[in-house]
Protein backbone atom coordinates (compact mmCIF):
# COMPACT_ATOMS: atom_id res chain seq x y z
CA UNK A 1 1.65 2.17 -30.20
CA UNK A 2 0.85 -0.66 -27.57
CA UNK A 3 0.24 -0.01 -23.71
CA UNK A 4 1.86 -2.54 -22.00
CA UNK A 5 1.84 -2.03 -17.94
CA UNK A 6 4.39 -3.74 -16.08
CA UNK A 7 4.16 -5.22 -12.35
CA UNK A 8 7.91 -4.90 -11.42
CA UNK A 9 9.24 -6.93 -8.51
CA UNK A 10 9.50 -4.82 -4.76
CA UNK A 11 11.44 -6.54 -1.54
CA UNK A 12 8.81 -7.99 0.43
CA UNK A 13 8.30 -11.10 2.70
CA UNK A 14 4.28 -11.49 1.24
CA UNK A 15 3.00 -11.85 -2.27
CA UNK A 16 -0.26 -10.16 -3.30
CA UNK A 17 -2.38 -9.43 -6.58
CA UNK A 18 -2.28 -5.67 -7.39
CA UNK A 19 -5.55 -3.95 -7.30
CA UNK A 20 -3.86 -0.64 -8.39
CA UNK A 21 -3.33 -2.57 -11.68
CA UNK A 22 -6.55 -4.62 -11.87
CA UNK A 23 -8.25 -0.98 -11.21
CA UNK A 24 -6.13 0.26 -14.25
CA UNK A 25 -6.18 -2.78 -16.32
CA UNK A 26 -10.57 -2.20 -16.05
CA UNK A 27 -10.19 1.22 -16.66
CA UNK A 28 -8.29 0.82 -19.64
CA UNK A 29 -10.59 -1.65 -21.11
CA UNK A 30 -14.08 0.39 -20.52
CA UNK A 31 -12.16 3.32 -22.30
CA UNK A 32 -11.81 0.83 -24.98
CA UNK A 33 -8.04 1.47 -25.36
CA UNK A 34 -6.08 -2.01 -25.72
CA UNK A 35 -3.16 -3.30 -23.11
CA UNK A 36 -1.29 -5.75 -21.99
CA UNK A 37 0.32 -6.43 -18.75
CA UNK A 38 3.63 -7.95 -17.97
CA UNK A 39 3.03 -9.02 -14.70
CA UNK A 40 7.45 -9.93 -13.16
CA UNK A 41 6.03 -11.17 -10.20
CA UNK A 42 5.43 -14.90 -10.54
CA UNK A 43 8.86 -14.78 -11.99
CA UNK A 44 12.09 -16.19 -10.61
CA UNK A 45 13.47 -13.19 -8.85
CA UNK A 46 16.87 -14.16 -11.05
CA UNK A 47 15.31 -14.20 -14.38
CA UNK A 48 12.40 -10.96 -14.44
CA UNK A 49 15.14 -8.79 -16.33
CA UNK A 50 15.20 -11.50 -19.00
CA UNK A 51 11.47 -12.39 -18.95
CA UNK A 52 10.90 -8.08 -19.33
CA UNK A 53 13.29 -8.20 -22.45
CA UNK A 54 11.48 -11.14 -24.38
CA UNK A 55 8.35 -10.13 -23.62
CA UNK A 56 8.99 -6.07 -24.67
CA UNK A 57 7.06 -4.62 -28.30
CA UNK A 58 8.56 -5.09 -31.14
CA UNK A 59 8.22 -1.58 -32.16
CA UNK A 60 7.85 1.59 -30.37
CA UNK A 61 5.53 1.50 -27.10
CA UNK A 62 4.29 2.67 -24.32
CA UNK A 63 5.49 1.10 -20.67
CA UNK A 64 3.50 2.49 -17.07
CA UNK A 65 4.76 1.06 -14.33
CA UNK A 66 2.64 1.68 -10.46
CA UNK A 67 5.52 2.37 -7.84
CA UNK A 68 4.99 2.41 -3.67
CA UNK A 69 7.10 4.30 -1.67
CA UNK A 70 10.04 2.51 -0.26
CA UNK A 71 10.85 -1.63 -0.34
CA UNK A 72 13.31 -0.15 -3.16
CA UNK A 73 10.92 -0.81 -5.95
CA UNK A 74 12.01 2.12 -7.24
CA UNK A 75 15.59 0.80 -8.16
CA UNK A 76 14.03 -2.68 -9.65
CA UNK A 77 11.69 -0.13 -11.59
CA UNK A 78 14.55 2.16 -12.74
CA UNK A 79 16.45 -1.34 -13.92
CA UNK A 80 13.18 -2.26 -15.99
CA UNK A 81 12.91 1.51 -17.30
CA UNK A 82 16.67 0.76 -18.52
CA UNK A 83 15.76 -1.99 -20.76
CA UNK A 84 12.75 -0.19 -22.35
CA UNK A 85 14.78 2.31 -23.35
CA UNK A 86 17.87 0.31 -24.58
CA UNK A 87 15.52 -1.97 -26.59
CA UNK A 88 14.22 1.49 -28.08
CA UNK A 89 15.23 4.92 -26.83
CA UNK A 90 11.55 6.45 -28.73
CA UNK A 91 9.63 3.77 -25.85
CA UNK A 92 7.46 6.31 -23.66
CA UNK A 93 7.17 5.20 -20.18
CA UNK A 94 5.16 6.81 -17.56
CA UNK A 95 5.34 6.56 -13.77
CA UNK A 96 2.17 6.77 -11.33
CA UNK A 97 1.54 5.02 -7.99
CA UNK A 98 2.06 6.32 -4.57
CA UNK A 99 5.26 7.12 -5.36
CA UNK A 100 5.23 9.29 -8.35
CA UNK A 101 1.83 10.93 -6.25
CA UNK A 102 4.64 12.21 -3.46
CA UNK A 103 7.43 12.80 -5.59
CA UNK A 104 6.67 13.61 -9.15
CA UNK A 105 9.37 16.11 -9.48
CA UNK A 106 12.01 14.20 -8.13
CA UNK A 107 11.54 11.52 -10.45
CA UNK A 108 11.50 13.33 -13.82
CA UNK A 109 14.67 15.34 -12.35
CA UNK A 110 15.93 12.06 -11.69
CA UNK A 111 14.79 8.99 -13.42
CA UNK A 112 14.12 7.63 -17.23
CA UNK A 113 9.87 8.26 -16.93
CA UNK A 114 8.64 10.67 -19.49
CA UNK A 115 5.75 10.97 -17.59
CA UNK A 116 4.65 11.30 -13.99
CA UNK A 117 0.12 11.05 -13.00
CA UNK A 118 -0.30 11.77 -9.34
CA UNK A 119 -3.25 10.60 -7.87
CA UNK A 120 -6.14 8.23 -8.67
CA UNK A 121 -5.39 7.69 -12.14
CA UNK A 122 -8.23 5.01 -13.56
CA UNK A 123 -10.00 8.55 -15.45
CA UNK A 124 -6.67 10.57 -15.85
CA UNK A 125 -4.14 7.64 -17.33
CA UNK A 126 -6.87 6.86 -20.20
CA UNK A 127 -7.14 10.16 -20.89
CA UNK A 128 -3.04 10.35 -20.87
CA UNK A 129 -3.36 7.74 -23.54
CA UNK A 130 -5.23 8.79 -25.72
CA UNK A 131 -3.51 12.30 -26.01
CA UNK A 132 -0.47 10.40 -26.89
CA UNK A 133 -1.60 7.80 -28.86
CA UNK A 134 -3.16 11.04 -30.87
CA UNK A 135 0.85 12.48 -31.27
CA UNK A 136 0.55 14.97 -28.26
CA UNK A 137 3.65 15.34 -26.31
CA UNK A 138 3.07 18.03 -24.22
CA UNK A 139 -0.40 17.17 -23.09
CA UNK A 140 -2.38 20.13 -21.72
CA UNK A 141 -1.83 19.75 -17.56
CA UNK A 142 -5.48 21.68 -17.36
CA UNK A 143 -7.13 18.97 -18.58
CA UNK A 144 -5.17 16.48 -16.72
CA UNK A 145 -5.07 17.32 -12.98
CA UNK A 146 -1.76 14.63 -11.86
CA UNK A 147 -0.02 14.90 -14.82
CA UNK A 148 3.62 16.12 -14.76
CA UNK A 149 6.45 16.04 -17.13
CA UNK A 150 9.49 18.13 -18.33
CA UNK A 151 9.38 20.62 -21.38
CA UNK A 152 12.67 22.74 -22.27
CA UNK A 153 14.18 21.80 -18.64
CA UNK A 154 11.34 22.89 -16.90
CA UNK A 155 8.88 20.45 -15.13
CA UNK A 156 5.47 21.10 -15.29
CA UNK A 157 2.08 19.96 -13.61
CA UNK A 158 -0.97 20.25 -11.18
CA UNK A 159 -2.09 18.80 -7.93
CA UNK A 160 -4.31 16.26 -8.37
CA UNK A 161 -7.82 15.72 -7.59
CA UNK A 162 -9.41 13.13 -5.68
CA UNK A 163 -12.35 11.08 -7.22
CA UNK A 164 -14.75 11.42 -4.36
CA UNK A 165 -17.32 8.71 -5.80
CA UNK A 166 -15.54 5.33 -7.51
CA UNK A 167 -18.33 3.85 -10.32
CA UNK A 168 -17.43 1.04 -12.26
CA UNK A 169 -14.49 2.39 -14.12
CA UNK A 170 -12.95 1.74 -10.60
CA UNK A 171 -13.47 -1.91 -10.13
CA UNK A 172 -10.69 -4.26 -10.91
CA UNK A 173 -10.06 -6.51 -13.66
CA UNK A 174 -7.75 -9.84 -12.86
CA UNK A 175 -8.25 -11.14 -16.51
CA UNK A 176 -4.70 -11.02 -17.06
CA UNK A 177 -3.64 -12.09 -13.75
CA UNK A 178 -2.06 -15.63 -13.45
CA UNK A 179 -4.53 -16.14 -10.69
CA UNK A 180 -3.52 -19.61 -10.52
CA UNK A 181 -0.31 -18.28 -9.10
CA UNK A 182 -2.02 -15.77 -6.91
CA UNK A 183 -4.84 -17.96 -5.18
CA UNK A 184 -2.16 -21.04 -4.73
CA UNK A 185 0.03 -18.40 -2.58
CA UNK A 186 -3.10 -17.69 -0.62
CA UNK A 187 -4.33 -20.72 0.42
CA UNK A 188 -0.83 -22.11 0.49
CA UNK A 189 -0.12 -19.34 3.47
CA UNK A 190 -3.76 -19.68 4.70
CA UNK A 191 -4.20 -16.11 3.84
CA UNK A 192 -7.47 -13.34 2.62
CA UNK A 193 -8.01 -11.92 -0.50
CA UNK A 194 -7.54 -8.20 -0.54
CA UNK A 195 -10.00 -6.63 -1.25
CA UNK A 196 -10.70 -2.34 -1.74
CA UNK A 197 -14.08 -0.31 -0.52
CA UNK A 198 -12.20 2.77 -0.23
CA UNK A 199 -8.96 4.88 -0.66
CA UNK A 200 -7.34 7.48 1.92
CA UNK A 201 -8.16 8.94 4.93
CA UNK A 202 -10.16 11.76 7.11
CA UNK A 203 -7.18 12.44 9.77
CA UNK A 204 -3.95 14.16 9.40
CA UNK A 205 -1.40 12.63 10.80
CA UNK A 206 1.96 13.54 10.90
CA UNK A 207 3.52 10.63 10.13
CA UNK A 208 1.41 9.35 7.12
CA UNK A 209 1.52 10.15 3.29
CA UNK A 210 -2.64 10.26 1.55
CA UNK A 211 -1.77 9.25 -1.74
CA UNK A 212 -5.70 10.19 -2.83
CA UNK A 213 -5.08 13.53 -0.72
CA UNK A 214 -8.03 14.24 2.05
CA UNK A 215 -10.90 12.63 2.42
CA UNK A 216 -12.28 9.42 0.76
CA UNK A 217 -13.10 7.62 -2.74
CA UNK A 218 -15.52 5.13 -2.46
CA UNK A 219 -16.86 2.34 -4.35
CA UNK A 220 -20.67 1.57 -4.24
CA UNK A 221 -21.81 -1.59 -1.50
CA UNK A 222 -22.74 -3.74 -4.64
CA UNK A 223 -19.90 -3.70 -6.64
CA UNK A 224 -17.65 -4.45 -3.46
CA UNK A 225 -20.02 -7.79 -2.80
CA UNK A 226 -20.24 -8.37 -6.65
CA UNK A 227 -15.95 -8.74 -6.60
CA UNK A 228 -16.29 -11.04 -3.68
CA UNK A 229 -19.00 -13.11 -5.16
CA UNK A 230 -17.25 -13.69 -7.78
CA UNK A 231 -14.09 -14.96 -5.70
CA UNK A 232 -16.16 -17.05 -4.14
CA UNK A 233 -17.51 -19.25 -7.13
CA UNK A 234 -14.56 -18.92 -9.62
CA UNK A 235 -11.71 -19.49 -6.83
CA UNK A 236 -13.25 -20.85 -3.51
CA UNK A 237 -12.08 -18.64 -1.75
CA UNK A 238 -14.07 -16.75 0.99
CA UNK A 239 -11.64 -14.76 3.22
CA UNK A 240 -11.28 -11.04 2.93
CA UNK A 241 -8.63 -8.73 3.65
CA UNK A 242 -10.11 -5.07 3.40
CA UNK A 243 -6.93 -2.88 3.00
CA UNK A 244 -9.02 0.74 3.12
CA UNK A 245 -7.27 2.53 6.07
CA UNK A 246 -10.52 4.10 7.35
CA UNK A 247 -13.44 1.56 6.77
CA UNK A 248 -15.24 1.89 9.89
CA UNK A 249 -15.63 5.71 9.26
CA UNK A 250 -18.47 4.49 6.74
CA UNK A 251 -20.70 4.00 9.17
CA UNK A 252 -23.93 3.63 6.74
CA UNK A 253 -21.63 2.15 4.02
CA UNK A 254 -20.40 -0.60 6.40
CA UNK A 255 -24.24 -1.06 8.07
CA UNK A 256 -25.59 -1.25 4.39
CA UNK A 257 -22.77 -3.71 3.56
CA UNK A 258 -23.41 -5.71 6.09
CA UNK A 259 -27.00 -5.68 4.76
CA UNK A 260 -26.75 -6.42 1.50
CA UNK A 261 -24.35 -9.37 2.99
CA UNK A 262 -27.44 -10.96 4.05
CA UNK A 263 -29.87 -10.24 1.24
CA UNK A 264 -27.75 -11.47 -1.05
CA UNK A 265 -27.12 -14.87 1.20
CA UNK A 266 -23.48 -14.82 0.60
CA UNK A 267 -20.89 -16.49 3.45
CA UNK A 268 -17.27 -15.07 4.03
CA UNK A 269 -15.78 -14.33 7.05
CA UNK A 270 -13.50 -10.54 6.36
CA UNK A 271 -10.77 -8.49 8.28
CA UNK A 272 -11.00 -4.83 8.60
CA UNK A 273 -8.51 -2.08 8.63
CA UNK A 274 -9.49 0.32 10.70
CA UNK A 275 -9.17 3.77 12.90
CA UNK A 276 -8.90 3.37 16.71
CA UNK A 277 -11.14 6.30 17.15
CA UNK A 278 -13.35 4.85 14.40
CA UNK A 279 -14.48 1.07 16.57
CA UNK A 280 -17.31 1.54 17.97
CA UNK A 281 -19.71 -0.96 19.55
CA UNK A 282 -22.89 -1.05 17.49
CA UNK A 283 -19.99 -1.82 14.73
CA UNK A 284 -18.01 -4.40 16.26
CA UNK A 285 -21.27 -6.11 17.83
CA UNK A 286 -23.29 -5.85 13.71
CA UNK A 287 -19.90 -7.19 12.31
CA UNK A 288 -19.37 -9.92 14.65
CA UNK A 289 -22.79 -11.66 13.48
CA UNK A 290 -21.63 -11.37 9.81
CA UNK A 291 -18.44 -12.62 9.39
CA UNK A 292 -16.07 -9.97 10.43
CA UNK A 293 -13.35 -12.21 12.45
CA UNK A 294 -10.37 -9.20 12.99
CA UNK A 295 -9.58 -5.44 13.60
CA UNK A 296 -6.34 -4.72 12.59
CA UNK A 297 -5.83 -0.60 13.96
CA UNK A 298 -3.18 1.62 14.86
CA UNK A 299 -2.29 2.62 18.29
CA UNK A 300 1.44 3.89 17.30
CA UNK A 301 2.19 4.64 21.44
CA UNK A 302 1.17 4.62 24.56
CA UNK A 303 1.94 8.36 25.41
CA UNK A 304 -0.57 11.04 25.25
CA UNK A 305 1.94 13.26 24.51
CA UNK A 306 3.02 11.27 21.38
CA UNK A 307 -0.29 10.63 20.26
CA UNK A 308 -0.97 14.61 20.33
CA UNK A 309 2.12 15.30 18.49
CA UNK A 310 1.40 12.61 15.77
CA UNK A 311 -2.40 14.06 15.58
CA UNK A 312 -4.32 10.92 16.20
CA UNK A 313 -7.41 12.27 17.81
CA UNK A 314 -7.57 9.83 20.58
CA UNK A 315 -7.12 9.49 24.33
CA UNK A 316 -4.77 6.84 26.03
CA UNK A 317 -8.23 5.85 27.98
CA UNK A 318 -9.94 5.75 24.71
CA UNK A 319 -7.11 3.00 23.74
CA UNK A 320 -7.90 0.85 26.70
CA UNK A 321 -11.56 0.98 25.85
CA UNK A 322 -11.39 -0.02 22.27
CA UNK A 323 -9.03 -2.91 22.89
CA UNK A 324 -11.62 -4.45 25.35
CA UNK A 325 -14.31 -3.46 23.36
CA UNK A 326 -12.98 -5.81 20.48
CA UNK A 327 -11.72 -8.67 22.76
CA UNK A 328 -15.29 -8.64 24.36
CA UNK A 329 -17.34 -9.79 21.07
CA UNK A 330 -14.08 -11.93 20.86
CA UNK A 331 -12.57 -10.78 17.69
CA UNK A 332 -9.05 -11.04 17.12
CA UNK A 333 -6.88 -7.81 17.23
CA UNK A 334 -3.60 -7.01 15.28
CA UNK A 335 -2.21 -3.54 16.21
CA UNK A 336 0.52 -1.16 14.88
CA UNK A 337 2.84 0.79 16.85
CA UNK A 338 5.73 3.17 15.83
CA UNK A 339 9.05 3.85 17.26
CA UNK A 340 11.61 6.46 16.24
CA UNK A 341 9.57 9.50 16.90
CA UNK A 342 12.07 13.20 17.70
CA UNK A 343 10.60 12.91 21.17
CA UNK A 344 11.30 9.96 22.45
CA UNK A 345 13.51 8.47 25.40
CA UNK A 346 14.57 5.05 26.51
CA UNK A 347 11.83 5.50 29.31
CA UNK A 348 9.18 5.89 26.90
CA UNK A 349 10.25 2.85 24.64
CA UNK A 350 10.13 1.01 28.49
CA UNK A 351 6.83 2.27 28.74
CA UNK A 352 5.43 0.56 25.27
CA UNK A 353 7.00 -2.90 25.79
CA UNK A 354 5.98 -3.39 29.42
CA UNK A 355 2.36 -2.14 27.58
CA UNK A 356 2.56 -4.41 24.92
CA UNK A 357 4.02 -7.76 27.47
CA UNK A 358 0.84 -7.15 29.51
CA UNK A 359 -1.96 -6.28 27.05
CA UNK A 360 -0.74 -7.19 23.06
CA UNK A 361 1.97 -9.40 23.14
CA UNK A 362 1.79 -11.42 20.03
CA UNK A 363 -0.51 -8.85 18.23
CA UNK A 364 1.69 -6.37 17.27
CA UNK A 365 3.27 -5.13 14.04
CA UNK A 366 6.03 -2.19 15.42
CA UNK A 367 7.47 -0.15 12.69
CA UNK A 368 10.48 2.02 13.06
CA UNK A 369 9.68 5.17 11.82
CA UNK A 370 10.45 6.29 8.21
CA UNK A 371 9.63 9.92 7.59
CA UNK A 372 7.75 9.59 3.71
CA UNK A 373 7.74 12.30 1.17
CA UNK A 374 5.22 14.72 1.02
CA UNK A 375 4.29 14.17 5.09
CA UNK A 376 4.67 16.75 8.01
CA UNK A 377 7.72 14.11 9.45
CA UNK A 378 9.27 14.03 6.40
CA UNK A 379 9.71 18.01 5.96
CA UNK A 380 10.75 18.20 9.86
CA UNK A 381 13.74 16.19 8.98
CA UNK A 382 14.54 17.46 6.03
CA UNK A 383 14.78 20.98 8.26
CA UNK A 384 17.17 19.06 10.61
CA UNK A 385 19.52 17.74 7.83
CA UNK A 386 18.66 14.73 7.97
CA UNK A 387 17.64 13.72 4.50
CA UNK A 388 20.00 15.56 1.82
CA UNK A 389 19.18 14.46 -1.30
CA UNK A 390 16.06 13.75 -1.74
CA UNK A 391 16.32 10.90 -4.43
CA UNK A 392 19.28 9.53 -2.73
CA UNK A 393 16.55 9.35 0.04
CA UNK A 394 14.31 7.89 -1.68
CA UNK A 395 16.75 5.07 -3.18
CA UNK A 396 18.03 3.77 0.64
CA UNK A 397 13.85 3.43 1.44
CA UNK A 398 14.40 -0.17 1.88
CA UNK A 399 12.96 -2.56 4.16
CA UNK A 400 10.13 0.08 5.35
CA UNK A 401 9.34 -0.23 8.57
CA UNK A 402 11.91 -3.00 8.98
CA UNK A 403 15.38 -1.13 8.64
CA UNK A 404 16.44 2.29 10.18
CA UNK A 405 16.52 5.14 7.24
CA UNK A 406 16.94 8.09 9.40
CA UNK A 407 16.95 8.30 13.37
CA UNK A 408 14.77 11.19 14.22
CA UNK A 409 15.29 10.57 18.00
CA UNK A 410 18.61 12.28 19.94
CA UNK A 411 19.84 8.43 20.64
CA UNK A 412 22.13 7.05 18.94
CA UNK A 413 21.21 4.31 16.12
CA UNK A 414 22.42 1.51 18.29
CA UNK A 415 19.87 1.75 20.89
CA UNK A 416 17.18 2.90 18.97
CA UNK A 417 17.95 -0.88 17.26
CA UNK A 418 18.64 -2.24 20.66
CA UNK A 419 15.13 -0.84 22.04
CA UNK A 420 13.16 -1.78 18.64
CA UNK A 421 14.68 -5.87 18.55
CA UNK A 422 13.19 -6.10 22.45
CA UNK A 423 10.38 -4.70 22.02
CA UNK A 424 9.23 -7.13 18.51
CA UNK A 425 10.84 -9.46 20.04
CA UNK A 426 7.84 -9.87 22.36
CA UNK A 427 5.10 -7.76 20.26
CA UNK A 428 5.53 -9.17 16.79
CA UNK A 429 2.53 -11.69 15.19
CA UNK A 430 2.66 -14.53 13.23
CA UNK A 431 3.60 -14.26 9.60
CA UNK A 432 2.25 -16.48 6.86
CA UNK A 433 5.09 -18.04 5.35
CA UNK A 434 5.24 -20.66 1.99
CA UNK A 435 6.39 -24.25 1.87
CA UNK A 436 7.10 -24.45 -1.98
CA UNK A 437 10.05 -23.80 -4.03
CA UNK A 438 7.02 -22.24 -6.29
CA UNK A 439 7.00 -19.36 -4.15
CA UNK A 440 10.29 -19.35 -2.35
CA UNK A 441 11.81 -18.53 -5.39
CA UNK A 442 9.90 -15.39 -5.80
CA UNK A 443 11.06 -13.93 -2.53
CA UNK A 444 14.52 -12.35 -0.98
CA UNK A 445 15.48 -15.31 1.51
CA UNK A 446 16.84 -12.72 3.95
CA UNK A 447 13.43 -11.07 4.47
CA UNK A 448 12.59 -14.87 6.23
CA UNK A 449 15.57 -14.49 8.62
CA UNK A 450 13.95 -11.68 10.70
CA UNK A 451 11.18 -13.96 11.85
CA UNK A 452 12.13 -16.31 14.17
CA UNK A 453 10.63 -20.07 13.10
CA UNK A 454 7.57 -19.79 16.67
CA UNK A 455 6.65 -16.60 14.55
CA UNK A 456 5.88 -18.03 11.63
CA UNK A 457 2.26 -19.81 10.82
């Protein structure tokens, strides 16, 4: 049987390469198990379903798709899952991705997948393989910590377990990539390439789903610069996007970074992801003189009250300090903030736009919040009746962040959307849009209509 792995489409107003799948893709290879990848993204958003069915095996395969929570991928997903098993009803497909790690259950209850892998799956998915390309069905869940599926009606499965230390096997692989595609978007929008150190997180927070569970993966200092050297000379491009959610935690992986930055005489300017609590000085001040240009961080509010209740380990004085702290080496700052929390009252949503007027305006991404599966939010409103059925959930995730899924607060919807429209209306940054029909075509034209034309680069 082939592998094929399929990108399917997900609404969104950006287009970037997958590293989940590049990771995979690697993986895959170094196991020495062939694949191919169907990659719907570069594809007009009217013709993927046709482009999927011409492009399917001729004879009995097997399709994994990587799915994120919310954006509705999982309907687009569910449509491609469709055709698979139309063209062939033997086809095995297999779900992973962030959303199959929250929800495994739910999906086999509810979906086509045959299969569900939890978790980090570049060791677990090859290992998947190979039990089925060897006529397993039922492969031993012992021996595969994130597998899941359903035998006799009953769905079985263990928690997964996170990698701890990424080698090689965890590097990504964009042979198959129409990077042409992928680097013209980029430099079309003036955007970074996104690039991975780490996965997950050391807090807790109520609010956010760890898809690698506590604690972090990493990958080693020289593979990270080896991916960007090579960006660098095949693609000219030298901007980096670091999407880990707790870099600056690393303190001696980001100092030796840094390091190795300058041994290695390589020049790229980088933006970091990173924990409030996290920015410190010495690490704003080392990253300055190497290229590091912007902090993006999450604040989520400006009440102590709300930031104890969401578990974020910081101090509104703490907030102030870090926010100078980056303006004075004179890095740029992009910030998150949340609305929609249980708590909340109008007087506290007054509170975080006359914060944001005076200190952030411009620099702010505010999200409405959507309580995720598998978080501490997410089981508080199922409690309050608030979610029902849990795929049904699951399927009206759309616009995350964007569009209101379930009010949480005791105000009613319209001025929860009243207070949320003010407040971006002043805090919202610039988005990277494209010119070309080339990409146009590739996105939902109503995602561009909720940026008004001064908020778009």
């Amino acid at each position: 049987m082939e592998t094929v792995l399929v990108i399917c489409s997900r609404k969104s107003n950006q287009i970037q390469i997958n590293i989940g799948y590049a990771v995979i893709m690697n993986s895959l290879k170094l196991h020495g198990i062939k694949r191919r990848l169907i990659d719907l993204i570069p594809i007009d958003l009217e013709k993927r379903m046709d482009h999927l069915r011409k492009n399917l095996s001729p004879n009995r395969a097997i399709y994994a798709f990587g799915i994120t929570i919310g954006n509705g991928q999982i309907i687009e997903v569910e449509k491609c899952a469709k055709i698979i098993k139309e063209a062939n009803p033997d086809n095995i497909i297999i779900y992973g991705g962030p959303l199959a790690s929250s929800s495994p259950k739910i999906l086999l209850e509810n979906c086509l997948c045959d299969y569900a892998l939890a978790g980090e799956a570049e060791n677990t998915f090859p290992e998947l393989l190979r039990r089925l390309l060897g006529g397993e069905k039922y492969p031993s869940t012992d021996d595969i910590p994130g597998l899941y599926y359903k035998q006799d009606g009953i769905i079985k499965g263990k928690t997964h377990k996170k990698i701890g230390v990424l080698t090689k096997t965890s590097n990504p692989d964009y042979s198959e990539f129409d990077m042409d595609f992928y680097l013209g978007y980029l430099k079309e929008t003036n955007q970074s390439w996104e690039i991975m150190a780490s996965r997950g997180c050391v807090a807790n927070c109520t609010f956010c789903y760890k898809m690698v569970g506590s604690g972090l993966s990493v990958r080693s200092v020289d593979d990270v610069l080896d991916e960007m050297e090579m960006i660098i000379k095949d693609y000219s491009l030298s901007k980096f996007y670091f999407v880990d959610d707790s870099l600056l935690v690393l303190k001696k992986w980001y100092r030796d970074f840094l390091k190795r930055k300058r041994e290695r005489e390589l020049e790229f300017n980088f933006v970091i992801q990173a924990r409030i609590d996290a920015i410190d000085e010495e690490l704003v001040r080392e990253g300055k003189k190497n290229g590091l240009t912007c902090i993006c961080t999450g604040v989520e509010s400006i009440s102590q009250l709300a930031l104890d209740k969401m578990r974020k380990r910081i101090t509104i004085e703490k907030v102030h300090e870090k926010i100078a702290l980056v303006r004075r080496y004179g890095l740029e700052l992009s910030v998150n903030f949340m609305i929609g929390f249980d708590w909340e009252t109008e007087a506290d949503w007054q509170n975080m736009h006359d914060f944001i007027r005076d200190n952030l305006a411009g620099q702010v991404k505010l999200n409405i919040l959507t309580p995720l599966p598998n978080t501490f939010i997410y089981e508080q409103a199922k409690e309050r009746g608030l979610v029902g059925n849990e795929y049904e959930y699951i399927l009206k995730m759309g616009d995350l962040y964007f569009e209101l899924v379930v009010n949480m607060t005791n105000l009613p919807d319209e001025k929860l959307r009243y207070w949320y429209d003010k407040i971006q209306a002043l805090a919202s940054r610039k988005i990277a849009f494209p010119a070309s029909e080339r990409y146009l075509t590739k996105l939902a034209e109503h995602y561009y209509r909720r940026f008004p034309l001064e908020k778009r680069l």
